[in-house]
N, C-alpha and C. Protein backbone atom coordinates (compact mmCIF):
# COMPACT_ATOMS: atom_id res chain seq x y z
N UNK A 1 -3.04 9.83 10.78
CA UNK A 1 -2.50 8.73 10.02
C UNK A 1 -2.76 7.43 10.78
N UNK A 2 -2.96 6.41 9.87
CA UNK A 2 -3.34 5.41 11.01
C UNK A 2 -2.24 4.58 11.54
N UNK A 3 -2.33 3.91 12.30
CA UNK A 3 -1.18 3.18 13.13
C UNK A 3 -0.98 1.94 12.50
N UNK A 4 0.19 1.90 12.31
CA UNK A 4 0.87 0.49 11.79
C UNK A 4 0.94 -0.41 12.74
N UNK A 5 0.77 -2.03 12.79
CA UNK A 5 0.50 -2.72 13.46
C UNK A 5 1.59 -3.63 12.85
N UNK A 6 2.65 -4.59 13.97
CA UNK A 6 3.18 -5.49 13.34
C UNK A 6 2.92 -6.53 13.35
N UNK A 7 3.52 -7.20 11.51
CA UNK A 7 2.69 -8.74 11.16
C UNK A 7 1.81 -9.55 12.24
N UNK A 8 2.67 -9.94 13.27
CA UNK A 8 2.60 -10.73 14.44
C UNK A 8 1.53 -10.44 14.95
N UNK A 9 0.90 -9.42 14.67
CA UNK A 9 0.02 -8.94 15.86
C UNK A 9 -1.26 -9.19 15.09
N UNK A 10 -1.09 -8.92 14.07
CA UNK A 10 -2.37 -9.06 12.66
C UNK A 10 -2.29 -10.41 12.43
N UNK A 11 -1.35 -10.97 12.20
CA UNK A 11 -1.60 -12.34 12.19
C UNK A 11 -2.37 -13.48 13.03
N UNK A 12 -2.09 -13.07 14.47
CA UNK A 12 -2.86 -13.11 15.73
C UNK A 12 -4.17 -12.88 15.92
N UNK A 13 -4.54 -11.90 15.86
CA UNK A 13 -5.91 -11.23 15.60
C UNK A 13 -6.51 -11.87 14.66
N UNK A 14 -6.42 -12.31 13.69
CA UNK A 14 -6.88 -13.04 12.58
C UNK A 14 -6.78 -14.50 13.11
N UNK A 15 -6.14 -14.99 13.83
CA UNK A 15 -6.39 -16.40 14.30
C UNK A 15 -7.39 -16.28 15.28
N UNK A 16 -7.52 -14.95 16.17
CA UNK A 16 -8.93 -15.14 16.95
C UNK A 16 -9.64 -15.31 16.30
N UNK A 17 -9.49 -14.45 15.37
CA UNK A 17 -11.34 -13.95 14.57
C UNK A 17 -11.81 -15.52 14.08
N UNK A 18 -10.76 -16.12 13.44
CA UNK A 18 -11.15 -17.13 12.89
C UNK A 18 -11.72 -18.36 13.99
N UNK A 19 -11.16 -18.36 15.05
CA UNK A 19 -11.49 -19.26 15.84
C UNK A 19 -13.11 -19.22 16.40
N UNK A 20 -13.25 -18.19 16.22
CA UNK A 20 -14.89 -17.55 16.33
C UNK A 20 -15.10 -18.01 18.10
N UNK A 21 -14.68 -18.27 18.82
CA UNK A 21 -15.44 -18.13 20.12
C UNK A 21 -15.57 -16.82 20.48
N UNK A 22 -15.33 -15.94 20.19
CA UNK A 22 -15.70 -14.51 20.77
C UNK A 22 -16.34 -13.72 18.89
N UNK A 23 -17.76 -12.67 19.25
CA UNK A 23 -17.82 -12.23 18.33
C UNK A 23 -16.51 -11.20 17.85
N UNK A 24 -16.32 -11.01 16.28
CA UNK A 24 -15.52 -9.72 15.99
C UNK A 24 -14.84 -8.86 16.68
N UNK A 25 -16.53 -7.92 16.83
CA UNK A 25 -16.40 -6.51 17.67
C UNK A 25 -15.72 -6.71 19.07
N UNK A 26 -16.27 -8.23 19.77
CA UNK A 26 -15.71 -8.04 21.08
C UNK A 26 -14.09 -8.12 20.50
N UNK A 27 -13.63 -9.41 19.78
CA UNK A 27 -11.74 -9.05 19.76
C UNK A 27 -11.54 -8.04 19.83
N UNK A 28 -11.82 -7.01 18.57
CA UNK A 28 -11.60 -6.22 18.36
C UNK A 28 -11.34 -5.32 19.40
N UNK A 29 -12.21 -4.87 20.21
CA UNK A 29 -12.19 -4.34 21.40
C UNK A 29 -11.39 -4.59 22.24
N UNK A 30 -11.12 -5.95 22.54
CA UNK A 30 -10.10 -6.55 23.15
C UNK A 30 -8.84 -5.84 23.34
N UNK A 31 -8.08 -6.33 21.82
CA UNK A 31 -7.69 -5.95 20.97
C UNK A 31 -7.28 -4.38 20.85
N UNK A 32 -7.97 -3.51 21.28
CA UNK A 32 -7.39 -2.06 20.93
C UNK A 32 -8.01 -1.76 19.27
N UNK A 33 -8.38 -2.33 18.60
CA UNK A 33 -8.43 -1.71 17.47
C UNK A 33 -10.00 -1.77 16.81
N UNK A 34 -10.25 -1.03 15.82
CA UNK A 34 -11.82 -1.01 15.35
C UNK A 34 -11.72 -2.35 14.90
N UNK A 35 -13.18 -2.73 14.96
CA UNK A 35 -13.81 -3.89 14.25
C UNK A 35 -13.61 -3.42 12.79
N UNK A 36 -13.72 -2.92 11.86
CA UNK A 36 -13.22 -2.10 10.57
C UNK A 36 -11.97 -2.57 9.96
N UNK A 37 -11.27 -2.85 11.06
CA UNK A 37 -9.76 -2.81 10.78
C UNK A 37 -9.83 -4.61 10.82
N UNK A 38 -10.25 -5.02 12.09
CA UNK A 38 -9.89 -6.61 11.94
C UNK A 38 -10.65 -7.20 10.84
N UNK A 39 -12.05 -6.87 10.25
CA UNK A 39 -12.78 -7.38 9.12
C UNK A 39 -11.92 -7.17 7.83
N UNK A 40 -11.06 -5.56 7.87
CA UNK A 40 -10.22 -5.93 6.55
C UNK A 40 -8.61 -6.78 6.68
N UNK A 41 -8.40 -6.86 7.53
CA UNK A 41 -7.03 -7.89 7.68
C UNK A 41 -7.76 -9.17 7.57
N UNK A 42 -9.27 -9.84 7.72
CA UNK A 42 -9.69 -10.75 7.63
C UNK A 42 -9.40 -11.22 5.86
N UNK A 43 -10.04 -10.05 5.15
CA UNK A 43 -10.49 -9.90 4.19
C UNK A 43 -8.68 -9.97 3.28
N UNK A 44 -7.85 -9.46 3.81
CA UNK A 44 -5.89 -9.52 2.93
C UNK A 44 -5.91 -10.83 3.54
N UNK A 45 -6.14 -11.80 4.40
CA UNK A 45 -6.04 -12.72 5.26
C UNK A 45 -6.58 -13.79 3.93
N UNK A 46 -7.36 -13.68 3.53
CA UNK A 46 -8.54 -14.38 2.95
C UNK A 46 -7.86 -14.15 1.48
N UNK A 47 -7.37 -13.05 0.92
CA UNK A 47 -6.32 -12.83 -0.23
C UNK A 47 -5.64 -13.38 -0.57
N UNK A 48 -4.39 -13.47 0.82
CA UNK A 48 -3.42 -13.68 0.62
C UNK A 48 -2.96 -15.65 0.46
N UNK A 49 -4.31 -15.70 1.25
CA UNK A 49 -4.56 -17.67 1.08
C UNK A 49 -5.03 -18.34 0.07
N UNK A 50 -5.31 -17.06 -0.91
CA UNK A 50 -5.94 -17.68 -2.18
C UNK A 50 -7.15 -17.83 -1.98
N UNK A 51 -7.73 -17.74 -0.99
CA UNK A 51 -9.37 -18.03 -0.75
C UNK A 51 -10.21 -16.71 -1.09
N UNK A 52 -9.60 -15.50 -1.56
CA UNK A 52 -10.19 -14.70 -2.08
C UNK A 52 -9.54 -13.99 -3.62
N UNK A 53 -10.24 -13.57 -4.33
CA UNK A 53 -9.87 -12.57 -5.42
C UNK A 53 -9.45 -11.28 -4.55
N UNK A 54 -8.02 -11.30 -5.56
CA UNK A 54 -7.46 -9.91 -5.11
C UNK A 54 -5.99 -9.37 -5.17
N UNK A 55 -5.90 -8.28 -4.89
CA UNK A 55 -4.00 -8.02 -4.53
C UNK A 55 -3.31 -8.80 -3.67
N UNK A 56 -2.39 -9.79 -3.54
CA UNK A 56 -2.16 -9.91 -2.23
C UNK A 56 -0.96 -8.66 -1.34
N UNK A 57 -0.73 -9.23 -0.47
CA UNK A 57 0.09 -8.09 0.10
C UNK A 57 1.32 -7.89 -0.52
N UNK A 58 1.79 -8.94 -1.22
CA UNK A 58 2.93 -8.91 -1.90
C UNK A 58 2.95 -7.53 -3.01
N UNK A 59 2.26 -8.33 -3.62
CA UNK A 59 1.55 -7.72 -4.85
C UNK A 59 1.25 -5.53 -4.75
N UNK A 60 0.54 -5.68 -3.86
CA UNK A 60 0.31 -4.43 -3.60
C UNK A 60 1.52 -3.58 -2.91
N UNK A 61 2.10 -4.08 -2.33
CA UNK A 61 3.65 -3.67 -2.00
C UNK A 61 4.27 -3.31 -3.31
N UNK A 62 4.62 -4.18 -4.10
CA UNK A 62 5.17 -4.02 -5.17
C UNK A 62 4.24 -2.91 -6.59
N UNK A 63 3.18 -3.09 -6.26
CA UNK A 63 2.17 -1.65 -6.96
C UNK A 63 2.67 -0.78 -6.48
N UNK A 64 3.07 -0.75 -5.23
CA UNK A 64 3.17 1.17 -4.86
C UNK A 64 4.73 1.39 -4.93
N UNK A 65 5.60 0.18 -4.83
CA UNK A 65 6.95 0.76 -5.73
C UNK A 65 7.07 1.28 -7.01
N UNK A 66 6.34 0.14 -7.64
CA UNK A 66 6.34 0.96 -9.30
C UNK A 66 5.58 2.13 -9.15
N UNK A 67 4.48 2.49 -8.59
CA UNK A 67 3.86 3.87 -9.26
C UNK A 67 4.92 5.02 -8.30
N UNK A 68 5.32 4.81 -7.43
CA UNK A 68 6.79 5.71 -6.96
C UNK A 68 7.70 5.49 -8.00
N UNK A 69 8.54 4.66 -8.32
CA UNK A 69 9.40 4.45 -9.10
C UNK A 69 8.87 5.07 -10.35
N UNK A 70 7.76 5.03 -11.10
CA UNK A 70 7.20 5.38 -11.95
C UNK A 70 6.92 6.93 -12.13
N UNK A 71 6.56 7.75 -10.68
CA UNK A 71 6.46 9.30 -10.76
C UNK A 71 7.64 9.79 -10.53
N UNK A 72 8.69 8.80 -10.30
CA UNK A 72 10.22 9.59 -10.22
C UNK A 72 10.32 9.72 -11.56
N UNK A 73 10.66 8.99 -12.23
CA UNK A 73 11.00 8.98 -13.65
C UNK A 73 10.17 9.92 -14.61
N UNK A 74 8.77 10.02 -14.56
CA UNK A 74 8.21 11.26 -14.82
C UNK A 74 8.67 12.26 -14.86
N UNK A 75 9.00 12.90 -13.45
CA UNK A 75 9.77 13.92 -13.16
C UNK A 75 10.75 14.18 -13.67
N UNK A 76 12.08 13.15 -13.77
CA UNK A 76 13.17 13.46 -14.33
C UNK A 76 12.73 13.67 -16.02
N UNK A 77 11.65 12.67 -16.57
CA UNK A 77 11.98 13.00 -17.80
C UNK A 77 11.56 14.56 -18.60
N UNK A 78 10.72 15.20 -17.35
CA UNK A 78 9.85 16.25 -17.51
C UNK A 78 11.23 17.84 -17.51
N UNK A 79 11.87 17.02 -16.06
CA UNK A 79 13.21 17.87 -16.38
C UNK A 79 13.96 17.99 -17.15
N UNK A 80 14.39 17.13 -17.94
CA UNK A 80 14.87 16.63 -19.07
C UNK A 80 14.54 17.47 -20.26
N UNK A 81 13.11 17.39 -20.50
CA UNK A 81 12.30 17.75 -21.75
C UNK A 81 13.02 19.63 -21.36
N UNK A 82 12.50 20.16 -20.29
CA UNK A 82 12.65 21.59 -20.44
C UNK A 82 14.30 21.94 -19.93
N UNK A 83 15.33 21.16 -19.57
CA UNK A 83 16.74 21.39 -19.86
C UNK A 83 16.84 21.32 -21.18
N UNK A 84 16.58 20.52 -22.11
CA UNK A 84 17.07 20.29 -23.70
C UNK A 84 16.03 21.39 -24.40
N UNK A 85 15.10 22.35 -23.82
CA UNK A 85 14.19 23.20 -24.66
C UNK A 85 15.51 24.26 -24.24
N UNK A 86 15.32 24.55 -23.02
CA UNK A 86 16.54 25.81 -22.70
C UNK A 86 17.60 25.38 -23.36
N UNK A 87 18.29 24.55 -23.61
CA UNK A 87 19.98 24.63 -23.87
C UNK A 87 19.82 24.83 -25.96
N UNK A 88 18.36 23.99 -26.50
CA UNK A 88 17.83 24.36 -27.59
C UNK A 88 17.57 26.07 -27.96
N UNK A 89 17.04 26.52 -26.96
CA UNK A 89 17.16 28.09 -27.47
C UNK A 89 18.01 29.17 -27.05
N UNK A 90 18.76 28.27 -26.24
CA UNK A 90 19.82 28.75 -26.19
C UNK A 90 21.19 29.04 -27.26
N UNK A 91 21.59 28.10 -27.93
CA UNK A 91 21.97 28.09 -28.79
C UNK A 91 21.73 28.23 -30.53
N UNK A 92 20.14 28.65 -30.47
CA UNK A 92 19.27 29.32 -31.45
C UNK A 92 19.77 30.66 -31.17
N UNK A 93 18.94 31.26 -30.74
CA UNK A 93 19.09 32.66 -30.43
C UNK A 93 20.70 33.44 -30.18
N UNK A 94 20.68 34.73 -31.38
CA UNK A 94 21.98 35.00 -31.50
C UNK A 94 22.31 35.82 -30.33
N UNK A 95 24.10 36.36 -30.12
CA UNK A 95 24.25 36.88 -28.58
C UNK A 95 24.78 38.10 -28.87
């Protein structure tokens, strides 16, 4: 699983990159983390400023509540459907 990094630290890293006196790969290296990783925090960086098309972080935070929030409710309504089939033939069927 990959390692979570806090804001502060991504935020940081992204002010090197931008400052450009050192290439990428070297921050990166610096840094502890793949060049991979700082090009896409460049790239939510670049999102989230409006300077790119895209999710911002907000945004995508709030996507993965609803589609959780969204497969809970699935579930329950799925339980739902086959409690009211059982308690339905249940009270069909003579005893």
């Amino acid at each position: 699983m990959a390692t979570r990094y806090p804001p502060e630290f991504r935020h940081r890293a992204v002010e090197l990159a931008r400052q450009r006196e050192k290439p990428i790969l070297r921050i990166a290296q610096d840094l502890g983390i793949s060049d991979a990783t700082l090009h896409g925090w460049l790239k939510q960086a670049d999102i989230d400023e409006g300077h790119a098309d895209g999710l911002t972080t907000e945004e995508r935070a709030e996507l993965v509540q609803l589609r959780r929030a969204n497969r809970v409710l699935t579930m329950e309504n799925e339980i739902l459907k086959r409690a009211a089939a059982f308690f339905a033939r249940e009270n069909v069927l003579p005893k």
